[in-house]
Protein backbone atom coordinates (compact mmCIF):
# COMPACT_ATOMS: atom_id res chain seq x y z
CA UNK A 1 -25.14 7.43 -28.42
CA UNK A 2 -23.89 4.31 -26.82
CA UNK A 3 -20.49 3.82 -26.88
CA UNK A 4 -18.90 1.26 -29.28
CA UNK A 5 -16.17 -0.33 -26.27
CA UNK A 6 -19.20 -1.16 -24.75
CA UNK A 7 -22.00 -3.43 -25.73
CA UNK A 8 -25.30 -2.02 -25.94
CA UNK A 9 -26.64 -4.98 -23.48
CA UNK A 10 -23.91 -4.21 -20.85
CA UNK A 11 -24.47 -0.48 -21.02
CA UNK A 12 -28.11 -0.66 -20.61
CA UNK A 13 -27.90 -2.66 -17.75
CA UNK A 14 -25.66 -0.96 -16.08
CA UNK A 15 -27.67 2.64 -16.70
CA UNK A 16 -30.64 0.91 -15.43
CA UNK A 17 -29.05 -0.43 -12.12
CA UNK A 18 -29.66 -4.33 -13.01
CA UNK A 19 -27.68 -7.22 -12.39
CA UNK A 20 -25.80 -8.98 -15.29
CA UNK A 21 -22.97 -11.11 -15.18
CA UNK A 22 -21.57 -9.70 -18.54
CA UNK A 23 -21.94 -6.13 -17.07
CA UNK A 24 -19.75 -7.32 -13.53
CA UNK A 25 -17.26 -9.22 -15.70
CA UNK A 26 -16.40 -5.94 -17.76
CA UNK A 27 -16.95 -3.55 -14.82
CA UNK A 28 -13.89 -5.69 -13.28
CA UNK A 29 -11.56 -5.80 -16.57
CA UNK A 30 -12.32 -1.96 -16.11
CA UNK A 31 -11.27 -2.22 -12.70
CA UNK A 32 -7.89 -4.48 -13.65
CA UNK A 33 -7.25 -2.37 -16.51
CA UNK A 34 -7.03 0.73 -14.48
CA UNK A 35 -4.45 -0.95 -11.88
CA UNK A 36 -2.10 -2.01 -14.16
CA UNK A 37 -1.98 1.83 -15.74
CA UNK A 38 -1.48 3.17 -11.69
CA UNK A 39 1.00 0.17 -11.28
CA UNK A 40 2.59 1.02 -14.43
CA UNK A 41 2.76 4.89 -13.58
CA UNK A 42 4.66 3.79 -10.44
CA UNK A 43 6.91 1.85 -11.99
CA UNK A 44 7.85 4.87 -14.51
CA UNK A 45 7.91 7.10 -11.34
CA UNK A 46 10.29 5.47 -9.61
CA UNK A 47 12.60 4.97 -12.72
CA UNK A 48 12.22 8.89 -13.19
CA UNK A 49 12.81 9.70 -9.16
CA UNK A 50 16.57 8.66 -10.22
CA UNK A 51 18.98 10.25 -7.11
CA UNK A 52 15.98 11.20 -5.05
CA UNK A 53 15.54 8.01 -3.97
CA UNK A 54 17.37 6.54 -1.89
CA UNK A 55 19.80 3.11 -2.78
CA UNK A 56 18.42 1.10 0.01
CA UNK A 57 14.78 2.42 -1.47
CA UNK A 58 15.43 1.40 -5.13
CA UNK A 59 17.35 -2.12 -4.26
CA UNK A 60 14.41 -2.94 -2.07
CA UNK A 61 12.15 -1.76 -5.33
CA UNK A 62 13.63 -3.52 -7.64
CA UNK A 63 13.60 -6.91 -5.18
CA UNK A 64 9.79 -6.92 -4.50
CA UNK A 65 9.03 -6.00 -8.59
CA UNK A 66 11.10 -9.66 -9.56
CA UNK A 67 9.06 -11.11 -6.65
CA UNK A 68 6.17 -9.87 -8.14
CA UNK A 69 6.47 -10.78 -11.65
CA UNK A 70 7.94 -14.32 -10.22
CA UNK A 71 4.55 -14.61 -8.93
CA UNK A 72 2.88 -13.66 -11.76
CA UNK A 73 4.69 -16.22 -13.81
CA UNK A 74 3.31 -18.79 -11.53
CA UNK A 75 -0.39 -17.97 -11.20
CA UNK A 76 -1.38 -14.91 -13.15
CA UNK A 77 -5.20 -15.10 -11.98
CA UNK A 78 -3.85 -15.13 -8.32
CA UNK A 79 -1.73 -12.01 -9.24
CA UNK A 80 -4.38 -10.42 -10.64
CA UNK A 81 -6.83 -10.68 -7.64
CA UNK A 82 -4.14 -9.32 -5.50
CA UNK A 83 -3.31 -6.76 -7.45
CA UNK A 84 -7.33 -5.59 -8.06
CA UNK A 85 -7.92 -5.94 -4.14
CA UNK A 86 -9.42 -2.36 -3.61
CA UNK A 87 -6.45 -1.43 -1.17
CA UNK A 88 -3.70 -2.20 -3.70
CA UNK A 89 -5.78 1.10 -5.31
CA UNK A 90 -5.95 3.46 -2.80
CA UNK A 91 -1.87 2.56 -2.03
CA UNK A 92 -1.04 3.39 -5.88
CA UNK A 93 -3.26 6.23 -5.66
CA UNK A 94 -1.54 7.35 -2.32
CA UNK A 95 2.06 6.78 -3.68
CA UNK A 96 1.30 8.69 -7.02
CA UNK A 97 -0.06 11.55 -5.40
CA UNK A 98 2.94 11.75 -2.94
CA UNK A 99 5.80 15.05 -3.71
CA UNK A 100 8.82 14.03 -5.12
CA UNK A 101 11.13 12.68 -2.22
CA UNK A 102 10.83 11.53 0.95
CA UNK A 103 6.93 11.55 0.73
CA UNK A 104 7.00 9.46 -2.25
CA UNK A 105 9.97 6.41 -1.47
CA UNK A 106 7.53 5.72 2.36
CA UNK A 107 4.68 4.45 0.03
CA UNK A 108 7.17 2.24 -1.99
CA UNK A 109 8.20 -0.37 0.98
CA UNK A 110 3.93 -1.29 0.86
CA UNK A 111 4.72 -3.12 -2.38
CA UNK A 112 6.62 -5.68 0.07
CA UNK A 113 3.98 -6.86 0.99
CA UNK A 114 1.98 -6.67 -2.07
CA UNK A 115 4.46 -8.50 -3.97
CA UNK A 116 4.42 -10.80 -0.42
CA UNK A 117 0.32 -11.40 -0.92
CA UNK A 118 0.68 -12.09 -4.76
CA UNK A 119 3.56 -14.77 -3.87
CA UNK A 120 1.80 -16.79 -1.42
CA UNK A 121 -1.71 -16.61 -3.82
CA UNK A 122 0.10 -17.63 -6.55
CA UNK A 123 1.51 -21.14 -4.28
CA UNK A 124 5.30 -19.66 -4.84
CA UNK A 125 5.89 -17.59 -1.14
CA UNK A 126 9.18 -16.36 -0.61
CA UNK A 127 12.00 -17.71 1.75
CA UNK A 128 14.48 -15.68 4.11
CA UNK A 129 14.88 -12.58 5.47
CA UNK A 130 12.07 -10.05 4.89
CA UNK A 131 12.23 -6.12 5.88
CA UNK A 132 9.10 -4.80 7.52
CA UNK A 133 9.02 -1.66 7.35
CA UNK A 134 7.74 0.47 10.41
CA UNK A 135 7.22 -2.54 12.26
CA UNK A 136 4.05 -3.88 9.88
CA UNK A 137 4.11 -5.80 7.01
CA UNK A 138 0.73 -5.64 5.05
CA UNK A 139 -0.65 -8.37 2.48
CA UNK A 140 -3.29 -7.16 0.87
CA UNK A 141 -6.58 -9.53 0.83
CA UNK A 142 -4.90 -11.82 3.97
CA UNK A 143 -3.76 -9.87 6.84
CA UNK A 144 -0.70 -7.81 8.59
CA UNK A 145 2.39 -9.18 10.40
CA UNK A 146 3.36 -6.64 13.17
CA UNK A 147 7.46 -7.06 13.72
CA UNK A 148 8.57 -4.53 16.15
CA UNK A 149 12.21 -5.31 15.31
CA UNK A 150 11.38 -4.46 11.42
CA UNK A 151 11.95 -7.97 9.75
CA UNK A 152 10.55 -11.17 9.08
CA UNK A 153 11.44 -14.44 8.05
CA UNK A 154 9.31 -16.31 5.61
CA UNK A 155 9.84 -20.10 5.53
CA UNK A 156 9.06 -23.05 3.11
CA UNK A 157 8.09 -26.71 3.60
CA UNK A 158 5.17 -28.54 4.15
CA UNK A 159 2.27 -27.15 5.01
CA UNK A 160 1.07 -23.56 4.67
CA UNK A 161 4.04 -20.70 3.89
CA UNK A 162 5.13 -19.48 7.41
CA UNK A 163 6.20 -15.47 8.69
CA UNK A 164 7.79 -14.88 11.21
CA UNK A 165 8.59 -11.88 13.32
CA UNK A 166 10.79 -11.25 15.90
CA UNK A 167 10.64 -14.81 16.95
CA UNK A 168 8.28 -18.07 17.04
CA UNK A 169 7.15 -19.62 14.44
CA UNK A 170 3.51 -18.31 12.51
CA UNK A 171 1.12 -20.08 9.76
CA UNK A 172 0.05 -17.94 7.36
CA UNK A 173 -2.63 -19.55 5.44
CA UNK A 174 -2.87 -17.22 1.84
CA UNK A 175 -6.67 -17.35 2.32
CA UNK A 176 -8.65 -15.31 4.97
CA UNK A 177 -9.29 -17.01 8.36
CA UNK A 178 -12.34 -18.68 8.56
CA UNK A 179 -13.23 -21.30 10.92
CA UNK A 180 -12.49 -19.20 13.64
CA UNK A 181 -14.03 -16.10 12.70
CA UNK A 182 -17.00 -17.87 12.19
CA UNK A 183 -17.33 -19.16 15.01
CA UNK A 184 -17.59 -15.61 16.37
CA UNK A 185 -13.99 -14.67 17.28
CA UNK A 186 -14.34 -11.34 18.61
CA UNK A 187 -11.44 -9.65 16.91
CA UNK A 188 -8.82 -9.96 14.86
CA UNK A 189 -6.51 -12.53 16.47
CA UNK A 190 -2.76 -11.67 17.02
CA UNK A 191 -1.00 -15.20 17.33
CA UNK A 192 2.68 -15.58 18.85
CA UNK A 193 4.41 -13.84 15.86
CA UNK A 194 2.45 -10.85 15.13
CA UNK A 195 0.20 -12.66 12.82
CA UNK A 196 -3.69 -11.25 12.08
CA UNK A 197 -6.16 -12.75 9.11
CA UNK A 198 -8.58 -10.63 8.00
CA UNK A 199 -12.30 -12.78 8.59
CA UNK A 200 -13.90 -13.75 5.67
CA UNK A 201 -17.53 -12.53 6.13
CA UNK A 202 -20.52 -15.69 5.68
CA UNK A 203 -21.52 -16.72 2.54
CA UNK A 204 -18.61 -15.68 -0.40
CA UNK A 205 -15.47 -14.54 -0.12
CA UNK A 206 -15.48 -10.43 1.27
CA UNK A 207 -12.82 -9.46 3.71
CA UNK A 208 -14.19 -7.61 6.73
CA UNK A 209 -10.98 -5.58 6.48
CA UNK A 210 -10.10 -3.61 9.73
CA UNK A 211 -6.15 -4.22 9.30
CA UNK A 212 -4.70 -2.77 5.60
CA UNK A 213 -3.22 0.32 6.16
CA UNK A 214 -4.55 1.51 3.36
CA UNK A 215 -8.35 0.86 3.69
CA UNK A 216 -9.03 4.35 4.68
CA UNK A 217 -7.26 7.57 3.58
CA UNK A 218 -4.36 9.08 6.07
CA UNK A 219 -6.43 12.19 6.32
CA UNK A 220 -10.22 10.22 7.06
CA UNK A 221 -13.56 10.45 5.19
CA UNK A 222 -15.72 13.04 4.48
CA UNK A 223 -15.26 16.51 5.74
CA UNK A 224 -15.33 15.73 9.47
CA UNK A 225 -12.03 13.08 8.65
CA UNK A 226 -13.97 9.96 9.83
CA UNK A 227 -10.85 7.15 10.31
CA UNK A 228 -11.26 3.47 10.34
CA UNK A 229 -12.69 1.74 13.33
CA UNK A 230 -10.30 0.49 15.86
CA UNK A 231 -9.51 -3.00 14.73
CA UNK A 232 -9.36 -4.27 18.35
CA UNK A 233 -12.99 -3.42 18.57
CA UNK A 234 -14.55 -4.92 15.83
CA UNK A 235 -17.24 -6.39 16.48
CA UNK A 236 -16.86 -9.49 14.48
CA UNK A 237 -20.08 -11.52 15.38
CA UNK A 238 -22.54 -8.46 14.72
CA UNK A 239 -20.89 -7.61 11.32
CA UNK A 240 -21.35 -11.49 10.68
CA UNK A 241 -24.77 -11.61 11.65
CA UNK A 242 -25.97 -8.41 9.99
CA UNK A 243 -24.01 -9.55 6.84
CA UNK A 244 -26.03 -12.77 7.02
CA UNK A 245 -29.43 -11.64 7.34
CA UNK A 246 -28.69 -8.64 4.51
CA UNK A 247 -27.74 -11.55 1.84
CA UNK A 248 -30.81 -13.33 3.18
CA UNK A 249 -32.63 -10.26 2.34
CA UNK A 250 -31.27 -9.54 -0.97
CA UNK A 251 -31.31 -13.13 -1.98
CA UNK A 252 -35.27 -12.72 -1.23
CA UNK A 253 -35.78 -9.29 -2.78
CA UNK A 254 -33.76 -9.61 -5.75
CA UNK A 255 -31.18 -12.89 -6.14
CA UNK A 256 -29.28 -11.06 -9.39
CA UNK A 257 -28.10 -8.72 -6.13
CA UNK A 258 -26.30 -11.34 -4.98
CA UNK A 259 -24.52 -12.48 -7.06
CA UNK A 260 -23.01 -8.72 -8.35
CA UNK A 261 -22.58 -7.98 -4.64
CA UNK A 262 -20.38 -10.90 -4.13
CA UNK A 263 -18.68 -10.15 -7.52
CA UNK A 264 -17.77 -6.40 -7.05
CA UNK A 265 -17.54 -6.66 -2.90
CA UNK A 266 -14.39 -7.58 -2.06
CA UNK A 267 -14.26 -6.39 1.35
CA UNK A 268 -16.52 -3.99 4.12
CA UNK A 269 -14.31 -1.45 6.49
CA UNK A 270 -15.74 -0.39 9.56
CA UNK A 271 -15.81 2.97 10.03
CA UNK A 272 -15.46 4.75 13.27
CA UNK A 273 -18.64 5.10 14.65
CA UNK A 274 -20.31 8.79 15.02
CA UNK A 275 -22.98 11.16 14.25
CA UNK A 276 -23.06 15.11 12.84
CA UNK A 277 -22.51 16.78 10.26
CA UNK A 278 -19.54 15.50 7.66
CA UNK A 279 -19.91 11.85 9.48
CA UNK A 280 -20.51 9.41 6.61
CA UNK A 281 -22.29 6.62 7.56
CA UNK A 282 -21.19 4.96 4.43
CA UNK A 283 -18.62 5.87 1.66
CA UNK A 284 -16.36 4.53 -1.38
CA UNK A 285 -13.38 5.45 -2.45
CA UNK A 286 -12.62 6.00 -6.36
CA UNK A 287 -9.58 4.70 -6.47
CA UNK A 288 -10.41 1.59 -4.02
CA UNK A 289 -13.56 -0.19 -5.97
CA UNK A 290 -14.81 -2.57 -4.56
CA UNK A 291 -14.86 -1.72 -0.86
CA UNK A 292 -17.35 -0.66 0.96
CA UNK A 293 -16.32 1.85 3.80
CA UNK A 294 -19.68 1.52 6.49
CA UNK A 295 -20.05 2.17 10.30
CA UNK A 296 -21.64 -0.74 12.09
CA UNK A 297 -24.66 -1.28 10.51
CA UNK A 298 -28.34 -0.47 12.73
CA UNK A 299 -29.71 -3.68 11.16
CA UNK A 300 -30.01 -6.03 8.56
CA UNK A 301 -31.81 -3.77 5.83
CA UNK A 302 -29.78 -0.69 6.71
CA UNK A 303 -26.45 -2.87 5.76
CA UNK A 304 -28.45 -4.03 2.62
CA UNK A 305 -29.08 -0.73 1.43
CA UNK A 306 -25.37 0.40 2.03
CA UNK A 307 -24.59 -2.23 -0.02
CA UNK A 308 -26.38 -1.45 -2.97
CA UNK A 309 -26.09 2.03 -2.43
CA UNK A 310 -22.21 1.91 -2.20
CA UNK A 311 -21.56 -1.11 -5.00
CA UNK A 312 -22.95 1.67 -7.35
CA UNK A 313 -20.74 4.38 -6.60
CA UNK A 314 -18.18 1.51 -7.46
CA UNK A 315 -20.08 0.68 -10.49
CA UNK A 316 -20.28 3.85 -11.68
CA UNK A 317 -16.66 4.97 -11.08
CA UNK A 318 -15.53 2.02 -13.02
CA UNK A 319 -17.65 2.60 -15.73
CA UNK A 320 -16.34 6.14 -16.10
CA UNK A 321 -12.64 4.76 -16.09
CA UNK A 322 -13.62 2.94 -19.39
CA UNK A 323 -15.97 5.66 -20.62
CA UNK A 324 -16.41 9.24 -20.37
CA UNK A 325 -19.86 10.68 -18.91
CA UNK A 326 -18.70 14.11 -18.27
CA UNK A 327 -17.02 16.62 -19.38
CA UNK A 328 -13.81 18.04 -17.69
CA UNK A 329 -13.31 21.34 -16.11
CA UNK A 330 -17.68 22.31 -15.47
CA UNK A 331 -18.22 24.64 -12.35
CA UNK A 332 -21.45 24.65 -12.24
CA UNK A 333 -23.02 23.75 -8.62
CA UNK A 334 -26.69 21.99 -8.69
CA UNK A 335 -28.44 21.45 -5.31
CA UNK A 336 -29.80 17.46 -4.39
CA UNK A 337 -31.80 16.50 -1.45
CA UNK A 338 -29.52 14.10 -0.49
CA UNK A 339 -26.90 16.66 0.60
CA UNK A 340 -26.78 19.96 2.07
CA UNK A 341 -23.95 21.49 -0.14
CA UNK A 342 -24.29 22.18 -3.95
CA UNK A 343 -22.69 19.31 -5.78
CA UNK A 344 -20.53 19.53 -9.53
CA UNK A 345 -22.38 17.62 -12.06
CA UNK A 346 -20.67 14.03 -11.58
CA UNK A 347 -21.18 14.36 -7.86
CA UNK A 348 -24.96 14.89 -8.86
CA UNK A 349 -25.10 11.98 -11.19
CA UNK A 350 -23.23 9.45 -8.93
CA UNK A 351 -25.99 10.36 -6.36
CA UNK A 352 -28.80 10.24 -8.50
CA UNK A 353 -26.98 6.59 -9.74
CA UNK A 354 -27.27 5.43 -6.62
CA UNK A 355 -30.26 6.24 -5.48
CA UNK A 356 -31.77 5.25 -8.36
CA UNK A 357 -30.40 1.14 -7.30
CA UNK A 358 -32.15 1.79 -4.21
CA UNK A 359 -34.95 2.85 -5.83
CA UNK A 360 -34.92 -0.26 -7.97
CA UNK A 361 -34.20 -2.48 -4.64
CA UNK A 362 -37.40 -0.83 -2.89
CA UNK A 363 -39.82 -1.35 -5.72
CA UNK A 364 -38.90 -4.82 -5.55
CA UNK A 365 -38.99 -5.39 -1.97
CA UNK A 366 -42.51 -3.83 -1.55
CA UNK A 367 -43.66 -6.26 -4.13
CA UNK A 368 -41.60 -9.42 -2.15
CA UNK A 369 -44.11 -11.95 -0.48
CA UNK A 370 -40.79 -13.84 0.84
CA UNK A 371 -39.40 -10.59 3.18
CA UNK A 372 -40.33 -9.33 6.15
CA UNK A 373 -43.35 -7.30 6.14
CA UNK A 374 -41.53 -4.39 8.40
CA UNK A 375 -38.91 -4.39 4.99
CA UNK A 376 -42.14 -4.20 2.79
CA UNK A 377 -43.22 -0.96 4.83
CA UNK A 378 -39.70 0.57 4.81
CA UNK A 379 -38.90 0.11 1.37
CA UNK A 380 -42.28 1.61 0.62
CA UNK A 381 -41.85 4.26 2.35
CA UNK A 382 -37.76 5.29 0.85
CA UNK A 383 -39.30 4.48 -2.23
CA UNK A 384 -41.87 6.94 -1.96
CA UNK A 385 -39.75 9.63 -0.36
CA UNK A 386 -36.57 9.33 -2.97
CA UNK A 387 -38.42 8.67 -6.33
CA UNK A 388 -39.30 12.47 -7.02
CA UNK A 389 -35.87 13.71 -5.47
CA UNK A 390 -34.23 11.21 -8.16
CA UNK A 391 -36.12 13.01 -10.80
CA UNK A 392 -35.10 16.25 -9.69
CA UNK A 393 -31.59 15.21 -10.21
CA UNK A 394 -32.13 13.52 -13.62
CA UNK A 395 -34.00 16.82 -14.76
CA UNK A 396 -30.61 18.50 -13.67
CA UNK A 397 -28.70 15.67 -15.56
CA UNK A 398 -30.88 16.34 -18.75
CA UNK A 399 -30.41 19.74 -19.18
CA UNK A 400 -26.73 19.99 -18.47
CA UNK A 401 -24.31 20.51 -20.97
CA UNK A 402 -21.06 18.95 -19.40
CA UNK A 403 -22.70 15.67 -20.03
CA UNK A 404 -20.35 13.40 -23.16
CA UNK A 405 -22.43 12.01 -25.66
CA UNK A 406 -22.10 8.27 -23.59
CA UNK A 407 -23.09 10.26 -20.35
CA UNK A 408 -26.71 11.93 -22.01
CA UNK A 409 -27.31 8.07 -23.42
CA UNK A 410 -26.80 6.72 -19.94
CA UNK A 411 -28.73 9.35 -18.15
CA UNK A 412 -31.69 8.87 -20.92
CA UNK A 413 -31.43 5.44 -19.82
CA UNK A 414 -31.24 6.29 -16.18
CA UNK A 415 -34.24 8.36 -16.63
CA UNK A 416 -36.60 5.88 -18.86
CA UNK A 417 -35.74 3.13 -15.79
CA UNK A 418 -37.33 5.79 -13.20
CA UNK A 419 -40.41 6.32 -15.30
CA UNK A 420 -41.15 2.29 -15.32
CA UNK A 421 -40.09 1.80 -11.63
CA UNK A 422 -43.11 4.80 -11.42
CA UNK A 423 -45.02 3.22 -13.10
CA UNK A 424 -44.86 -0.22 -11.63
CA UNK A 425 -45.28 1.71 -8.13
CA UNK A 426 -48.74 3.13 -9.60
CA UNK A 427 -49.74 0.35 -10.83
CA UNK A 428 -49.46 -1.99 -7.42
CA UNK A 429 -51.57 0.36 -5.47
């Protein structure tokens, strides 16, 4: 049964993997809907906390909220993309999950510069006296000013708003560097004040983001606790250049992939780089959509895949905010090739999810005259490999019963796209 909050269209494509620009525009009211509940929830938190906050901690609260809803006031679209940058997320997320306390009131001073970012988007950036807490103030999307004496000052007039740390004057410009960064800068440039941009990668608008504090959890990713990639040695022009040849790539394999990647991708962080067991090479976080977490990609169709492969685990997650595919509280364990350890039954469909994209991808890029002929042999070859370890999962999928009634209708769907990418692969050869 497919759901009624969702049109049958939209569901469809989204079961089958496929592009549609009515399926990304309600994945990301999913998306926006879900922040404001966690922004909400934070807001009720902190009104509940009463005496275990501190004064100085509610004041400070209470200061950045009217700053926030000034903003909003201004330029609610602007807000909005602040507030659904996939760090804003993983801070709420963070900050929710914190004990009562001391834990909880150090996530509150991030909505600074939150409330900062949303200001400056929205063409109405504050004036005066700014606290940065722990020396950093973070705006989401933009970049971080580092002020080791703990306060900024923002300034008005002409020309872009200005931060300033301990002293000297500093343009921020509320759009991600790009001239520069383009050009191959090979880091993230600190000017005089403290001030870094995060690089707008070629060809849309995705961050490469190696600056939030937020953009990977406090305790890493995965079981071996991968962190984020020293920002200092980013490589800048290689993440460029693979990004550039993997939209080339996509463009020429399937264009719809595009155009959803530069809808949903809102920014790459590099991973520390490493090999072994509980390394990712490539993750997402639930409560950051929207970001994909990658180590340097080996080439261009190894960053293509990630992308796919990690904009559906976004997908997917978002989809599941809006409807229910499972069930809660199932135990059982099901084995998949695609990982060593037995996985619960949403761990096993958001694998077979996204495999089954790639699966989609390869089919099409065997059949591509206009890509490389070494990406015609490698897709051929994943897609051989992965299409019967896809259909062992979906035969797990099928006869579960923690599945909701929305969750067997998209894995019936999931399932009927695998038997025509089979048979398209049987009838090329």
């Amino acid at each position: 049964m497919i759901p009624a909050s969702v049109p049958t269209d939209v569901f469809v494509a989204l079961a089958r993997t496929r592009p549609l620009p009515a399926a990304t525009a309600a994945l990301r009211a999913a998306i926006h809907a879900r922040r404001m509940l966690l922004l909400k929830a934070l807001l009720v938190r902190v009104e509940r906390q009463g005496s275990a906050l501190s004064d100085a901690a509610h004041r400070d609260f209470e200061d950045d909220w009217a700053l926030l809803e000034r903003a909003e006031r201004a330029d609610g679209a602007a807000v909005r993309d602040v507030l659904d940058y996939p760090t804003v997320g993983a801070w709420l997320t963070e900050a929710l999950a914190a004990r009562p306390g001391t834990a909880f009131e150090a996530h509150l001073p991030h909505l600074r510069g939150v409330a900062v970012a949303a200001a400056v988007r929205s063409g109405r950036a504050p004036t005066g006296r700014l606290a940065a807490p722990s020396g950093l103030l973070a705006l989401p999307g933009l970049g971080v000013l580092r002020s080791p004496s703990g306060w900024a000052r923002a300034g008005g007039g002409a020309g872009p708003p200005r931060l300033t740390a301990a002293a000297g004057p500093g343009a921020v410009d509320p759009r991600p560097r790009r001239t520069r960064s383009e050009a191959g800068a090979p880091g993230p440039e600190e000017d005089a004040t403290g001030w870094s941009a995060l690089r707008t990668l070629p060809g849309g608008d995705t961050v490469l983001d190696d600056l939030d504090p937020y953009r990977v959890p406090s305790r890493g990713i995965g079981s071996a606790a991968a962190p984020a990639a020293d920002s200092a040695r980013t490589e800048y022009r290689t993440w460029a250049a693979r990004w550039r040849q993997a939209r080339a790539l996509l463009a020429a394999t399937d264009p719809g992939r595009v155009g959803e990647t530069d809808a949903l991708v809102r920014s790459v962080v590099p991973l520390a780089t490493g090999r072994g067991a509980g390394i990712p090479s490539g993750a997402t976080l639930r409560a950051a959509p929207g970001a994909v977490l990658t180590q340097t990609p080996a080439d261009a169709p190894d960053l293509a895949e990630t992308l796919v492969h990690e904009t559906h685990h976004s997908k997917l997650a978002a989809l599941d905010e809006a409807v229910a595919l499972c069930r809660p509280g199932g135990g059982a364990l099901h084995r998949v090739a695609w990982r060593p350890d037995p996985r619960p039954v949403p761990s096993v469909l958001q694998g077979a999810y996204a495999h089954l994209a790639l699966l989609d991808l390869w089919s099409r890029a065997e059949r591509a005259a206009a890509v490389p002929e070494e990406w015609r042999r490698r897709a051929a070859e994943r897609f051989a490999r992965y299409r019967e370890q896809v259909g062992a999962a979906l035969a797990v999928l099928g006869a579960s019963d923690e599945l909701t009634c929305a969750g067997r209708s998209f894995v019936r769907e999931m399932h009927g796209h695998h038997e025509s990418l089979g048979v398209a692969a049987r009838n090329s050869t």
